[in-house]
Protein backbone atom coordinates (compact mmCIF):
# COMPACT_ATOMS: atom_id res chain seq x y z
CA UNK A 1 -39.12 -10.86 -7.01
CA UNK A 2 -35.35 -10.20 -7.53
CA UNK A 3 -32.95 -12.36 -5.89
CA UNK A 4 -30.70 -10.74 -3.40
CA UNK A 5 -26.86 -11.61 -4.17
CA UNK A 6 -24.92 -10.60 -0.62
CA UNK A 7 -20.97 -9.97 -0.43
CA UNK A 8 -18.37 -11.37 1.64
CA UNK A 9 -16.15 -8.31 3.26
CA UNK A 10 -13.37 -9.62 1.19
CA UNK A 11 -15.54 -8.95 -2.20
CA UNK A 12 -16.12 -5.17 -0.65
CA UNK A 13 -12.77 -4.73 -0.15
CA UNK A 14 -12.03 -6.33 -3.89
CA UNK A 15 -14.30 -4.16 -5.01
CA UNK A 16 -13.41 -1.20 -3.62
CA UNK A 17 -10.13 -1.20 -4.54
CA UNK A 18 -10.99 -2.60 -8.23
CA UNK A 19 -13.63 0.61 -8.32
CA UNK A 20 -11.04 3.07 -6.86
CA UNK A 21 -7.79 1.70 -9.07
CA UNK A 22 -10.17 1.84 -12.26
CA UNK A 23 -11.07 5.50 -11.20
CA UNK A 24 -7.34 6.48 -10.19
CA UNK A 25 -6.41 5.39 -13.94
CA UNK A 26 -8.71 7.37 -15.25
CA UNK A 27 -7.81 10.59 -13.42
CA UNK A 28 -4.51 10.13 -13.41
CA UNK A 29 -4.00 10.00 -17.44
CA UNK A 30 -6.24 12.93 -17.39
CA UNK A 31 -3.00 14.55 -15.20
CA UNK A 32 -1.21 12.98 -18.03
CA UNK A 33 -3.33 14.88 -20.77
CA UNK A 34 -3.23 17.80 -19.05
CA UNK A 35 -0.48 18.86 -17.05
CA UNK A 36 2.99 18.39 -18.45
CA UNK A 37 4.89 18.05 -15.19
CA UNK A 38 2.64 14.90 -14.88
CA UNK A 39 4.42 12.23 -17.24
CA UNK A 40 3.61 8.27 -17.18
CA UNK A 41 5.72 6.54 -20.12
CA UNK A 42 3.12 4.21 -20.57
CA UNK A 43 -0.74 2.85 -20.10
CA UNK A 44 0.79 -0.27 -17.87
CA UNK A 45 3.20 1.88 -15.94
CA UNK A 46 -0.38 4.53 -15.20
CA UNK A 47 -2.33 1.25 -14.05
CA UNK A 48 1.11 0.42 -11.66
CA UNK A 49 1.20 3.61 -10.22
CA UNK A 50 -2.73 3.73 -9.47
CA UNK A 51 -2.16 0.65 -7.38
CA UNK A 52 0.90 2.21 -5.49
CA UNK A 53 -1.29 5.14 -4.95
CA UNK A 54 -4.24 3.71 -3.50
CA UNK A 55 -1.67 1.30 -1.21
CA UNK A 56 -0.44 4.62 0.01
CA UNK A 57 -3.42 6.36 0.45
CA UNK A 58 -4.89 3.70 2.61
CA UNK A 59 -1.79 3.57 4.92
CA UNK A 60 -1.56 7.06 4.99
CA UNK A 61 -5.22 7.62 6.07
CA UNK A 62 -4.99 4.72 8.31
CA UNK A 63 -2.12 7.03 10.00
CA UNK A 64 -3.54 9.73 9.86
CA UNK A 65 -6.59 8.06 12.02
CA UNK A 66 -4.92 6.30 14.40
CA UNK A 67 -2.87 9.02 15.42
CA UNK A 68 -6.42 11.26 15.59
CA UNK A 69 -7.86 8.61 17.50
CA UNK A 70 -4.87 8.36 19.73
CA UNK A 71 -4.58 12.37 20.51
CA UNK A 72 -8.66 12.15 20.38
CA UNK A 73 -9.21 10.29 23.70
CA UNK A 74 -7.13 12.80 25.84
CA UNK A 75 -8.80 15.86 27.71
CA UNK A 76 -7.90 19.04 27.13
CA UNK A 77 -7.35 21.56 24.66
CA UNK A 78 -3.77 21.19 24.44
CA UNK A 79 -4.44 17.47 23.21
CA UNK A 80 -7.13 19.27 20.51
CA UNK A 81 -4.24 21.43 19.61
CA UNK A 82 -2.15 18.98 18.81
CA UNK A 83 -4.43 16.21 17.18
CA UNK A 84 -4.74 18.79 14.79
CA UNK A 85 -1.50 19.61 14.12
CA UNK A 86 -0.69 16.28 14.19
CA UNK A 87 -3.19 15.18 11.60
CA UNK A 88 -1.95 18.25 9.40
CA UNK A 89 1.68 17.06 9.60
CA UNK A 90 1.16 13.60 8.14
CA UNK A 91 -1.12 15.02 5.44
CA UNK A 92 0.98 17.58 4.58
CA UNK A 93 4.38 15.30 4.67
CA UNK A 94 2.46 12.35 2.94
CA UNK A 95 2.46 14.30 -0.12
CA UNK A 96 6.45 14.33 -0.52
CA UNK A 97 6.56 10.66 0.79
CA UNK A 98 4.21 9.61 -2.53
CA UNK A 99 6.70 12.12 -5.05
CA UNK A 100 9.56 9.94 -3.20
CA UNK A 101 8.50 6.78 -3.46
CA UNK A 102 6.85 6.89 -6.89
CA UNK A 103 10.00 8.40 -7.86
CA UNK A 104 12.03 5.39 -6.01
CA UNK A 105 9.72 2.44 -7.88
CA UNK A 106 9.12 4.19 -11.13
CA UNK A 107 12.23 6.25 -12.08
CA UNK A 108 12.05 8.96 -14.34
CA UNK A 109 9.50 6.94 -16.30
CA UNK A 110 6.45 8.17 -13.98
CA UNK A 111 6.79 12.26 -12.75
CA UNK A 112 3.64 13.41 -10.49
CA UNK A 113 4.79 16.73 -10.96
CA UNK A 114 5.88 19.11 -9.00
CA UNK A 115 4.23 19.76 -5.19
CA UNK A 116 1.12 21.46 -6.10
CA UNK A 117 0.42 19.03 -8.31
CA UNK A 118 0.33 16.41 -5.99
CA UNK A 119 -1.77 17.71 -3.98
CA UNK A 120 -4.45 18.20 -6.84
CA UNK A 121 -3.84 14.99 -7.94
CA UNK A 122 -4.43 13.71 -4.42
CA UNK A 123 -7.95 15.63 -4.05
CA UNK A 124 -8.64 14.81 -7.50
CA UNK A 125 -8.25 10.84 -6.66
CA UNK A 126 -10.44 11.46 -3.34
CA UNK A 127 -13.24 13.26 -4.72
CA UNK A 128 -13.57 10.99 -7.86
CA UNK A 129 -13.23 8.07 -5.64
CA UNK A 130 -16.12 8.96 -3.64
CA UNK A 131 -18.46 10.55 -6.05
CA UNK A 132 -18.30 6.67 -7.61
CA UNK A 133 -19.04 5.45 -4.21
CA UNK A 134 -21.48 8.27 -3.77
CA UNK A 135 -23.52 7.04 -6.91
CA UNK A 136 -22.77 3.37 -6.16
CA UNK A 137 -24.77 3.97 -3.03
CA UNK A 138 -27.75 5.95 -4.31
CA UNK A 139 -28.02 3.57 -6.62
CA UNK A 140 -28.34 0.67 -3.76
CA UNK A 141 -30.68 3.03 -2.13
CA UNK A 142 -33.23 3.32 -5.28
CA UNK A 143 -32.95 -0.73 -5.41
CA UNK A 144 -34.46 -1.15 -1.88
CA UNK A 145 -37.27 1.33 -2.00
CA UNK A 146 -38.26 -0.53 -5.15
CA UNK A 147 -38.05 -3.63 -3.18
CA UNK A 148 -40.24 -2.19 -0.17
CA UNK A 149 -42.70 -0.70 -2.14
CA UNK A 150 -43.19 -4.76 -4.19
């Protein structure tokens, strides 16, 4: 019988943003390889700018669900209307916020490119992001029927 080894919610955090940095730095010098609007001077500066991304990803998601929340609890199509729109804005927007501010900590040394990039950068973080977690998870999943059938 397998011992089972339980985590803390500061370890799932850890490890959720260890997983998702790891995974940013590899999709982002992919950008690197492959798009020449996307420039990062160096490995180091790829690995800083994978943990400014995922910082800003998690406040802007955080944003973007408190304000759905927010318009979420009032009646009303109107309030539908513009919980969407809402929701839209701050995705759309967040986009030039990260080409500012990676701009304002990294200089000319780190370039995301231009705005489409961005945003297929952005997806591109997402999806890998959770298709780890994804796999992560059906891995746990194969563990415990293992463990139910013992």
């Amino acid at each position: 019988m397998t011992a089972r080894i339980g985590m803390t919610r500061a370890q799932q955090r850890f490890a959720s943003w260890m997983t998702d940095i790891l995974v940013y730095v590899v999709v982002l010098n992919l950008f690197v390889e492959f798009f020449p609007t996307v420039i990062a001077e160096s490995f180091t500066l790829t690995i800083l700018t994978a943990v400014l991304l995922k910082g800003m990803l998690v406040a802007i998601g955080g944003l973007e669900h408190r304000v759905s929340e927010y318009f979420g609890r009032r009646e009303g199509a109107v309030w539908k209307v513009v919980r969407i729109l809402s929701v839209w804005a701050i995705l759309f927007a967040s986009k030039f916020v990260i080409i500012e501010v990676v701009g304002f900590v990294f200089g000319g040394y780190v370039q995301l490119g231009h705005f489409v990039e961005v945003i297929a950068l952005v997806v591109a973080l997402l999806v890998a992001g959770q298709s780890v977690k994804a796999v992560y998870r059906r891995l746990g999943k194969g563990d415990a029927e293992v463990a139910e059938a013992g």
